[in-house]
PDB file of N, CA and C in Angstrom:
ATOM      1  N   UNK A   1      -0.003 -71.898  12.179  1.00  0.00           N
ATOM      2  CA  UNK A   1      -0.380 -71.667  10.801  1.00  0.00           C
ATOM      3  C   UNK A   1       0.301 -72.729   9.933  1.00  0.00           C
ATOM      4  N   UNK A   2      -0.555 -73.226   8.919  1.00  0.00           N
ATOM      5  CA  UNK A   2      -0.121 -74.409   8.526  1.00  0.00           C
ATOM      6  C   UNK A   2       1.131 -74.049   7.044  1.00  0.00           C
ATOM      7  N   UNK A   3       1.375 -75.072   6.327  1.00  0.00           N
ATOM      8  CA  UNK A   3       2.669 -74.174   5.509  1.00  0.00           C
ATOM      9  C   UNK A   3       1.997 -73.758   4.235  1.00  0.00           C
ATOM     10  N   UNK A   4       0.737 -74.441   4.068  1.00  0.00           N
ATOM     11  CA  UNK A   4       0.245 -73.554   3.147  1.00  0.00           C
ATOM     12  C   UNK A   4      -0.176 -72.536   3.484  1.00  0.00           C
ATOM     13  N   UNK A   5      -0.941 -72.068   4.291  1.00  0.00           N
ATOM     14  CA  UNK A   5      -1.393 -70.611   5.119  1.00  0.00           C
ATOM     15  C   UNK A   5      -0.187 -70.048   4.582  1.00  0.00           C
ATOM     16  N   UNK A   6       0.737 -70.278   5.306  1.00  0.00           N
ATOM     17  CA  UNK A   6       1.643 -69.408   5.222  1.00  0.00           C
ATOM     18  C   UNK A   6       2.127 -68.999   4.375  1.00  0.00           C
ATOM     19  N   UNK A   7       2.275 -69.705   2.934  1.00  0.00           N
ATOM     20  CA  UNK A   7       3.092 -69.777   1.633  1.00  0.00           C
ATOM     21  C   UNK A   7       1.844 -68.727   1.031  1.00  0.00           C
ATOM     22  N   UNK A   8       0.467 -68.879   1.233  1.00  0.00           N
ATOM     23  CA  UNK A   8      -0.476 -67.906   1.063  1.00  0.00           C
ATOM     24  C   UNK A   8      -0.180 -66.207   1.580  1.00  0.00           C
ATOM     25  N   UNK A   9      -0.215 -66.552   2.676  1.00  0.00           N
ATOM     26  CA  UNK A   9      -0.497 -65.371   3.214  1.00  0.00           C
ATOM     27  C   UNK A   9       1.102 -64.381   2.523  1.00  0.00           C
ATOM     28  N   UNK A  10       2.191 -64.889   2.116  1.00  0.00           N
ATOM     29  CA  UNK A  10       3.565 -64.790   1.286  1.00  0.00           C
ATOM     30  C   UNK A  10       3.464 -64.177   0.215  1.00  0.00           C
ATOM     31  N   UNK A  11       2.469 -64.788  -0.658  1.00  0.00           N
ATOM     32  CA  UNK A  11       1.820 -64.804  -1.923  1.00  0.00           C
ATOM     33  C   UNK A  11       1.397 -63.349  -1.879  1.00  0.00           C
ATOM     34  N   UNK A  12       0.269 -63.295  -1.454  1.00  0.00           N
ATOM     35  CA  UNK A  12      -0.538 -62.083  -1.007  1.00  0.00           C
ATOM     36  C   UNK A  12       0.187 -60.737  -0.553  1.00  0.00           C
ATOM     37  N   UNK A  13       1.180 -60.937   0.140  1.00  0.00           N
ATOM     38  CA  UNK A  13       2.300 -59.787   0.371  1.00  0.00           C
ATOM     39  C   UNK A  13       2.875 -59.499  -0.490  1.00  0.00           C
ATOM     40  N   UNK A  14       3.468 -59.945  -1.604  1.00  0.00           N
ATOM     41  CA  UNK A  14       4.372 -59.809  -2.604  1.00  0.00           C
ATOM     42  C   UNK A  14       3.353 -59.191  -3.502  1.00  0.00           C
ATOM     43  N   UNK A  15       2.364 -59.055  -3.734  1.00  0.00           N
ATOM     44  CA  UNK A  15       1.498 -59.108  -4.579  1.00  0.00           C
ATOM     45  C   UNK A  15       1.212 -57.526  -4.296  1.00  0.00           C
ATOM     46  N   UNK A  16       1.211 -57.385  -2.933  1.00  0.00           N
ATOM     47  CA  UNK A  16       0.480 -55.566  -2.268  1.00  0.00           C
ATOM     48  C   UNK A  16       1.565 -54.775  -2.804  1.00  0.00           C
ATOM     49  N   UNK A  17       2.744 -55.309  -2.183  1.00  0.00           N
ATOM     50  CA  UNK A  17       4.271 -55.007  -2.756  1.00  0.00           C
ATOM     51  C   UNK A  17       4.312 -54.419  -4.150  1.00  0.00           C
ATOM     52  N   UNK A  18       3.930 -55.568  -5.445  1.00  0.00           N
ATOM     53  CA  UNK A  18       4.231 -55.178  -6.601  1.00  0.00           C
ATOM     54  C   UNK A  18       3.325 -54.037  -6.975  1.00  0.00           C
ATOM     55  N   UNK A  19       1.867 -53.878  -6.322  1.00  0.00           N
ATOM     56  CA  UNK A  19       0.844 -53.285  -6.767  1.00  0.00           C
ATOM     57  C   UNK A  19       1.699 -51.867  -6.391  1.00  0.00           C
ATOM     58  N   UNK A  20       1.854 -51.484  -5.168  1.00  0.00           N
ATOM     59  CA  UNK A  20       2.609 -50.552  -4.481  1.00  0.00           C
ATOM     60  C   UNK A  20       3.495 -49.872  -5.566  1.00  0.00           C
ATOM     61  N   UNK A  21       4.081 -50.973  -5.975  1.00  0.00           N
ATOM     62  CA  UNK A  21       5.655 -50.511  -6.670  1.00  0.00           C
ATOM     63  C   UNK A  21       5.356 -49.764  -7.748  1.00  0.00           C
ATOM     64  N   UNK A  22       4.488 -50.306  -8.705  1.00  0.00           N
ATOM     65  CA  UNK A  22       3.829 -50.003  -9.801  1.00  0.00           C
ATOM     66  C   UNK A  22       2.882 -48.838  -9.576  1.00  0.00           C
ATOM     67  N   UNK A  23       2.332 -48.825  -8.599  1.00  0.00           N
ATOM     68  CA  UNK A  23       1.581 -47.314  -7.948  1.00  0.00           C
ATOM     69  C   UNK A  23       2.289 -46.013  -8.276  1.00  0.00           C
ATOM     70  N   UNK A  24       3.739 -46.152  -6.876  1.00  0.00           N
ATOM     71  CA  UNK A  24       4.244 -44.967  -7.071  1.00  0.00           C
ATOM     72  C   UNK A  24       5.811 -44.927  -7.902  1.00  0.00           C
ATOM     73  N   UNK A  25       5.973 -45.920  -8.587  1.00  0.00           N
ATOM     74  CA  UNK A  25       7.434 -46.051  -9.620  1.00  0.00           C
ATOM     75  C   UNK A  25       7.213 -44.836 -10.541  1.00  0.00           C
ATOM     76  N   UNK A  26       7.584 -43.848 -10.760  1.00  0.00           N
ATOM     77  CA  UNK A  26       7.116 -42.670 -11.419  1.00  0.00           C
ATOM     78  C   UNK A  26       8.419 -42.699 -13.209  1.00  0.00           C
ATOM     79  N   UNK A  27       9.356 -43.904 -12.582  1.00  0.00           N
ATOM     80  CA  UNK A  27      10.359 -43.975 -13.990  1.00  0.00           C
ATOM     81  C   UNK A  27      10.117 -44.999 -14.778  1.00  0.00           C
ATOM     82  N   UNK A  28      10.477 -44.878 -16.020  1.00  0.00           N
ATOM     83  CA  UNK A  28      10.394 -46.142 -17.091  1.00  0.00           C
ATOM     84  C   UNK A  28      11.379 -46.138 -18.277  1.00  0.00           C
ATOM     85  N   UNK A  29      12.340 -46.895 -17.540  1.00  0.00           N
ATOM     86  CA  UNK A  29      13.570 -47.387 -18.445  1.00  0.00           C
ATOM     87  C   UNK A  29      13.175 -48.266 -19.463  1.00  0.00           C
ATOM     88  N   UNK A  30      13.176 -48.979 -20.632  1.00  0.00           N
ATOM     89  CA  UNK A  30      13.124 -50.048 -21.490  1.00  0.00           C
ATOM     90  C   UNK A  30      11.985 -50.952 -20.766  1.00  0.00           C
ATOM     91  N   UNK A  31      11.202 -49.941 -20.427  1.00  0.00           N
ATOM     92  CA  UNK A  31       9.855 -51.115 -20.012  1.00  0.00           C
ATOM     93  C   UNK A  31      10.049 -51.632 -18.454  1.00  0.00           C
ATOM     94  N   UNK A  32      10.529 -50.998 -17.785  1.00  0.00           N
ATOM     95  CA  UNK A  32      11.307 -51.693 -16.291  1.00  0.00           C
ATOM     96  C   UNK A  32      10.725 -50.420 -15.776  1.00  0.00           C
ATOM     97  N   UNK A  33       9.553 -49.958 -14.927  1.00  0.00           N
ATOM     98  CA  UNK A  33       9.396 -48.922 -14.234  1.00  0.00           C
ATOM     99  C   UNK A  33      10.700 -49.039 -12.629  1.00  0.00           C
ATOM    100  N   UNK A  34      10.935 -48.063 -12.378  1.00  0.00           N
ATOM    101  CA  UNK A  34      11.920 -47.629 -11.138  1.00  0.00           C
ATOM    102  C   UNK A  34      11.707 -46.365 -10.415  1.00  0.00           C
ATOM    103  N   UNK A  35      11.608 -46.313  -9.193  1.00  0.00           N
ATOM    104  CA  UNK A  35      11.109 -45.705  -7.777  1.00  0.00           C
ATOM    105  C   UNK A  35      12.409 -44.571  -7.323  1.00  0.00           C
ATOM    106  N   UNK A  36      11.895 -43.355  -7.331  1.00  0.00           N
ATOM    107  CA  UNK A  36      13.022 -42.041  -7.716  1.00  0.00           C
ATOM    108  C   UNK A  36      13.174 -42.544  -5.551  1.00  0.00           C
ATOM    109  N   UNK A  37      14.070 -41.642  -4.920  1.00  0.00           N
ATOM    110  CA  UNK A  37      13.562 -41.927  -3.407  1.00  0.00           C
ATOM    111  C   UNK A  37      12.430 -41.003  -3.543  1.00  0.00           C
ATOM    112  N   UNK A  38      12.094 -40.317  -3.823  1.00  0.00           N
ATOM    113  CA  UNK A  38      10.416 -39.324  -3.485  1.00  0.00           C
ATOM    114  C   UNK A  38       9.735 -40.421  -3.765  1.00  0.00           C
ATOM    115  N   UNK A  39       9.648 -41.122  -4.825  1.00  0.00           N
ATOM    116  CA  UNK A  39       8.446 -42.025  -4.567  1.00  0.00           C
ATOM    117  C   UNK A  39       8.214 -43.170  -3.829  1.00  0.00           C
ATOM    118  N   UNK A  40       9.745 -43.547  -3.300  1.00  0.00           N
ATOM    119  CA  UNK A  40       9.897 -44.295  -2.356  1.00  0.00           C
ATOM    120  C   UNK A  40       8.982 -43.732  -1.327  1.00  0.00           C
ATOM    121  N   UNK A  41      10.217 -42.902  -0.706  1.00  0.00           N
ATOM    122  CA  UNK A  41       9.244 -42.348   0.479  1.00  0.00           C
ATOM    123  C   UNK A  41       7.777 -41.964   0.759  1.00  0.00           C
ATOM    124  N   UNK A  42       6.996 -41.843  -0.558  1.00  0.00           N
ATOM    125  CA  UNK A  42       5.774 -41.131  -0.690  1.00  0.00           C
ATOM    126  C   UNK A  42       4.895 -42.666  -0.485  1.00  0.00           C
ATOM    127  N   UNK A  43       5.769 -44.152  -1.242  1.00  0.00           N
ATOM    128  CA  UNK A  43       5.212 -45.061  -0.614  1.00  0.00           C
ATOM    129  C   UNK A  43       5.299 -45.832   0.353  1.00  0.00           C
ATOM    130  N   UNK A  44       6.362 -45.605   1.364  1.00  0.00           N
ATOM    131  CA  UNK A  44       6.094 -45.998   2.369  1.00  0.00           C
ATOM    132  C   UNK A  44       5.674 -45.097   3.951  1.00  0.00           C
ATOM    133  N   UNK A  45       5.859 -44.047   3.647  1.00  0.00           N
ATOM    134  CA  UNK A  45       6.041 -42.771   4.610  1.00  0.00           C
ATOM    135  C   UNK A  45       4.166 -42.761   5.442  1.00  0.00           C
ATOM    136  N   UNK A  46       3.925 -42.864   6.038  1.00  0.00           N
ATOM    137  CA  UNK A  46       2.662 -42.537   6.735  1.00  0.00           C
ATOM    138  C   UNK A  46       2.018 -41.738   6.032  1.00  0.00           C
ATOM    139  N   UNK A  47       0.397 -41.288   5.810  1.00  0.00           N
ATOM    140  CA  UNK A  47      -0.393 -40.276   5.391  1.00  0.00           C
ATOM    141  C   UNK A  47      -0.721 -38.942   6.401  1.00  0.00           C
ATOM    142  N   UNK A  48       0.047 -39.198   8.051  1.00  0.00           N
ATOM    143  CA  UNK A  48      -0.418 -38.518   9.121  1.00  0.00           C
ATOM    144  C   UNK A  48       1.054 -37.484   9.056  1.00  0.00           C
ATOM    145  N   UNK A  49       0.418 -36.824  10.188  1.00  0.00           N
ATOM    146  CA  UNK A  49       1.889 -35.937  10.365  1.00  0.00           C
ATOM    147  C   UNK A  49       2.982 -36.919  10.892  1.00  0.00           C
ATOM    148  N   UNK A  50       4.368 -36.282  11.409  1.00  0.00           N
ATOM    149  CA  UNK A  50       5.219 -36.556  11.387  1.00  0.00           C
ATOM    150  C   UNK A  50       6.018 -36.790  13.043  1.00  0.00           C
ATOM    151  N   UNK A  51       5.100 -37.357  13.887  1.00  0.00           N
ATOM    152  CA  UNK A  51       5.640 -36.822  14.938  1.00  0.00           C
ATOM    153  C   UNK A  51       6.722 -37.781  16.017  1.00  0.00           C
ATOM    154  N   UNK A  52       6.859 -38.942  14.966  1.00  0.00           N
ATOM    155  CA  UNK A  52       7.730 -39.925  15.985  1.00  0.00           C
ATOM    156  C   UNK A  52       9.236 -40.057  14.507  1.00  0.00           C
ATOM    157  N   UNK A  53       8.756 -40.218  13.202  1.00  0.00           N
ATOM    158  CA  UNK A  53       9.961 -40.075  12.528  1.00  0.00           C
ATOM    159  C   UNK A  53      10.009 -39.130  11.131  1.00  0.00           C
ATOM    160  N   UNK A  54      10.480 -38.425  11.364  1.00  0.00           N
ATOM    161  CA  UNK A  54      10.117 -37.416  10.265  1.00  0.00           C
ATOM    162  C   UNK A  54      10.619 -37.879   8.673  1.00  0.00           C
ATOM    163  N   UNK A  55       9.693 -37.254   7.962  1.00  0.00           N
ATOM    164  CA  UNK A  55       9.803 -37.863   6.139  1.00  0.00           C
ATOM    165  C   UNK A  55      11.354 -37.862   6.137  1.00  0.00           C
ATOM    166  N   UNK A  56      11.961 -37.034   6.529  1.00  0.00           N
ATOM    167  CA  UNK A  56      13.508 -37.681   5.548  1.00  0.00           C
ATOM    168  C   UNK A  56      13.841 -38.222   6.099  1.00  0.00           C
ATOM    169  N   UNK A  57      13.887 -38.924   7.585  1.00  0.00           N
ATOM    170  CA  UNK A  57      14.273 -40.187   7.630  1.00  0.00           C
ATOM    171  C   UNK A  57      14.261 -41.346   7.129  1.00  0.00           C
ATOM    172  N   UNK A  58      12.439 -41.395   6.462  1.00  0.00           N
ATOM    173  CA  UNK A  58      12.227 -42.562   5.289  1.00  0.00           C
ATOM    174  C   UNK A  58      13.421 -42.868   4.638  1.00  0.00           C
ATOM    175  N   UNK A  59      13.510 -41.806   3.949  1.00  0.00           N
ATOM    176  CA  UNK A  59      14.881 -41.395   2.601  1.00  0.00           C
ATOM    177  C   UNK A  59      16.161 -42.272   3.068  1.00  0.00           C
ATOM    178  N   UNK A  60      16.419 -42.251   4.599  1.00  0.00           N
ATOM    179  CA  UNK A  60      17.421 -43.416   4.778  1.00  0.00           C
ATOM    180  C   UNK A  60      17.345 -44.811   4.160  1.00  0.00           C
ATOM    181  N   UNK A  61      16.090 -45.188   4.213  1.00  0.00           N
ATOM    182  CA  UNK A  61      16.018 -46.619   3.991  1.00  0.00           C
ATOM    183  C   UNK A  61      16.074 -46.743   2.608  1.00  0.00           C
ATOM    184  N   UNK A  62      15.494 -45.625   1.708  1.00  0.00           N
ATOM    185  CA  UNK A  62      15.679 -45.681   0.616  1.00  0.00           C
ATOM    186  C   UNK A  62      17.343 -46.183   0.102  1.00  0.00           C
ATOM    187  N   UNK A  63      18.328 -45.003   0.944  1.00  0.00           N
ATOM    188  CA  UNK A  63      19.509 -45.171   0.946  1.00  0.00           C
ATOM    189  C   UNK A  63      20.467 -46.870   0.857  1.00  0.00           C
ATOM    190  N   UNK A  64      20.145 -47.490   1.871  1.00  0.00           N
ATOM    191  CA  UNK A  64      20.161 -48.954   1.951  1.00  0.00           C
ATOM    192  C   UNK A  64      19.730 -49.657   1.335  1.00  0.00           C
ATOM    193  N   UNK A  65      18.222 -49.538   0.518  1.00  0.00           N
ATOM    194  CA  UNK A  65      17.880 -49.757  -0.727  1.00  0.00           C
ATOM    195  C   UNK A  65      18.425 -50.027  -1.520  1.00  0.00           C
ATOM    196  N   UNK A  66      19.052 -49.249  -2.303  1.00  0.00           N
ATOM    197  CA  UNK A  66      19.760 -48.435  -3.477  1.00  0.00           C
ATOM    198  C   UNK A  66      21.506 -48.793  -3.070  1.00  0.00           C
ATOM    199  N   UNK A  67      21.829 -50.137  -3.187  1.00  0.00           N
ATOM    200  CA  UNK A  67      22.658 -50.538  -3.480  1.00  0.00           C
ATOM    201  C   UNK A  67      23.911 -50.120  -4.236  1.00  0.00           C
ATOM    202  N   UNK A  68      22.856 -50.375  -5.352  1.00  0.00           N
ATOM    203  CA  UNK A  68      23.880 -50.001  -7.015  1.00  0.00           C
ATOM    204  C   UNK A  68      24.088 -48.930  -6.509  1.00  0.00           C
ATOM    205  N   UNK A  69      23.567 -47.761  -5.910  1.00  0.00           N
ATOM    206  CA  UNK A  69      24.114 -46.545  -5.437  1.00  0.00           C
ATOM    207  C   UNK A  69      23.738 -45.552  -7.187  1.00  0.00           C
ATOM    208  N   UNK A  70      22.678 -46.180  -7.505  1.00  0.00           N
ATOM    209  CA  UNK A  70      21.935 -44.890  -8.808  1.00  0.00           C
ATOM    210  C   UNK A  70      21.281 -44.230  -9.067  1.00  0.00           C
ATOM    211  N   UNK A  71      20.532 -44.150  -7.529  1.00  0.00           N
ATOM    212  CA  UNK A  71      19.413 -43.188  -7.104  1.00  0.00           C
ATOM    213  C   UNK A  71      18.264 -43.497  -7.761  1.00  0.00           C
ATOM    214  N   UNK A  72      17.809 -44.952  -8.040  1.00  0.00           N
ATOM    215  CA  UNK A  72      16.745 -45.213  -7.948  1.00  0.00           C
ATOM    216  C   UNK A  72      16.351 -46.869  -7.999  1.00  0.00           C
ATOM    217  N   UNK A  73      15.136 -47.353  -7.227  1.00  0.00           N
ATOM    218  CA  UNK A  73      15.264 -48.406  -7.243  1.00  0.00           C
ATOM    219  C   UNK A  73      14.280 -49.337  -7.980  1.00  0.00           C
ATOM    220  N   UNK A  74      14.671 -50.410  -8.920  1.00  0.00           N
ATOM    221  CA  UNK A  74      13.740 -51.345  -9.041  1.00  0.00           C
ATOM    222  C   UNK A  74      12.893 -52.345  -8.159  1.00  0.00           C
ATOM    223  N   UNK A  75      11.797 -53.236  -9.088  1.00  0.00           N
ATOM    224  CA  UNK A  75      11.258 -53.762  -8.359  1.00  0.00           C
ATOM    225  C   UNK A  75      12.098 -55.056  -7.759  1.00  0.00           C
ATOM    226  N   UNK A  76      13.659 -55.059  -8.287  1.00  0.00           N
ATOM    227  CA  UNK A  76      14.010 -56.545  -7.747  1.00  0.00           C
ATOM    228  C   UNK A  76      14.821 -56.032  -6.479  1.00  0.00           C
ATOM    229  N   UNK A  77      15.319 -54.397  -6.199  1.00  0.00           N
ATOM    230  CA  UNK A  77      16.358 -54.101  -5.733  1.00  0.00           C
ATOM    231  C   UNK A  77      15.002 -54.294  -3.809  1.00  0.00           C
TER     232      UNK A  77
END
C-alpha cells in the first residue's frame, strides 16, 4: 500500500472515530462534548450477546482511557 493509500485510509479512520465520539458523547462542558464510561462502552461494546467478553469488561478499557482519572473522556483523551 502506497503512503498515500495509507495516509488515506488514516484519514478515514479518524473520521469514523470522531463521528462515533460525537454519536454516543452524551456530556457537554463549554462546548467540548465528553463520553460518561456507559457511553463508552455502549460505543464500543458489540450489539450481540456477550459470550466471549462480557460488557463490564469494556468498562476496563474505559478505565485506561481516563487518565485524568475524572470519569469521563474527551475526544483528545
Amino acid at each position: 500500500m502506497s503512503q498515500q493509500a495509507l495516509s488515506h485510509t488514516n484519514e478515514a479512520a479518524i473520521e469514523r472515530y470522531k463521528r462515533a465520539f460525537q454519536k454516543f458523547a452524551s456530556i457537554e462542558k463549554n462546548g467540548e462534548k465528553f463520553m460518561t464510561k456507559e457511553d463508552f462502552v455502549d460505543a464500543i461494546a458489540p450489539d450481540e450477546d456477550y459470550k466471549r467478553v462480557q460488557r463490564s469488561q469494556y468498562g476496563v478499557l474505559f478505565n485506561v482511557a481516563d487518565q485524568s482519572k475524572n470519569g469521563v473522556l474527551s475526544l483528545s483523551d
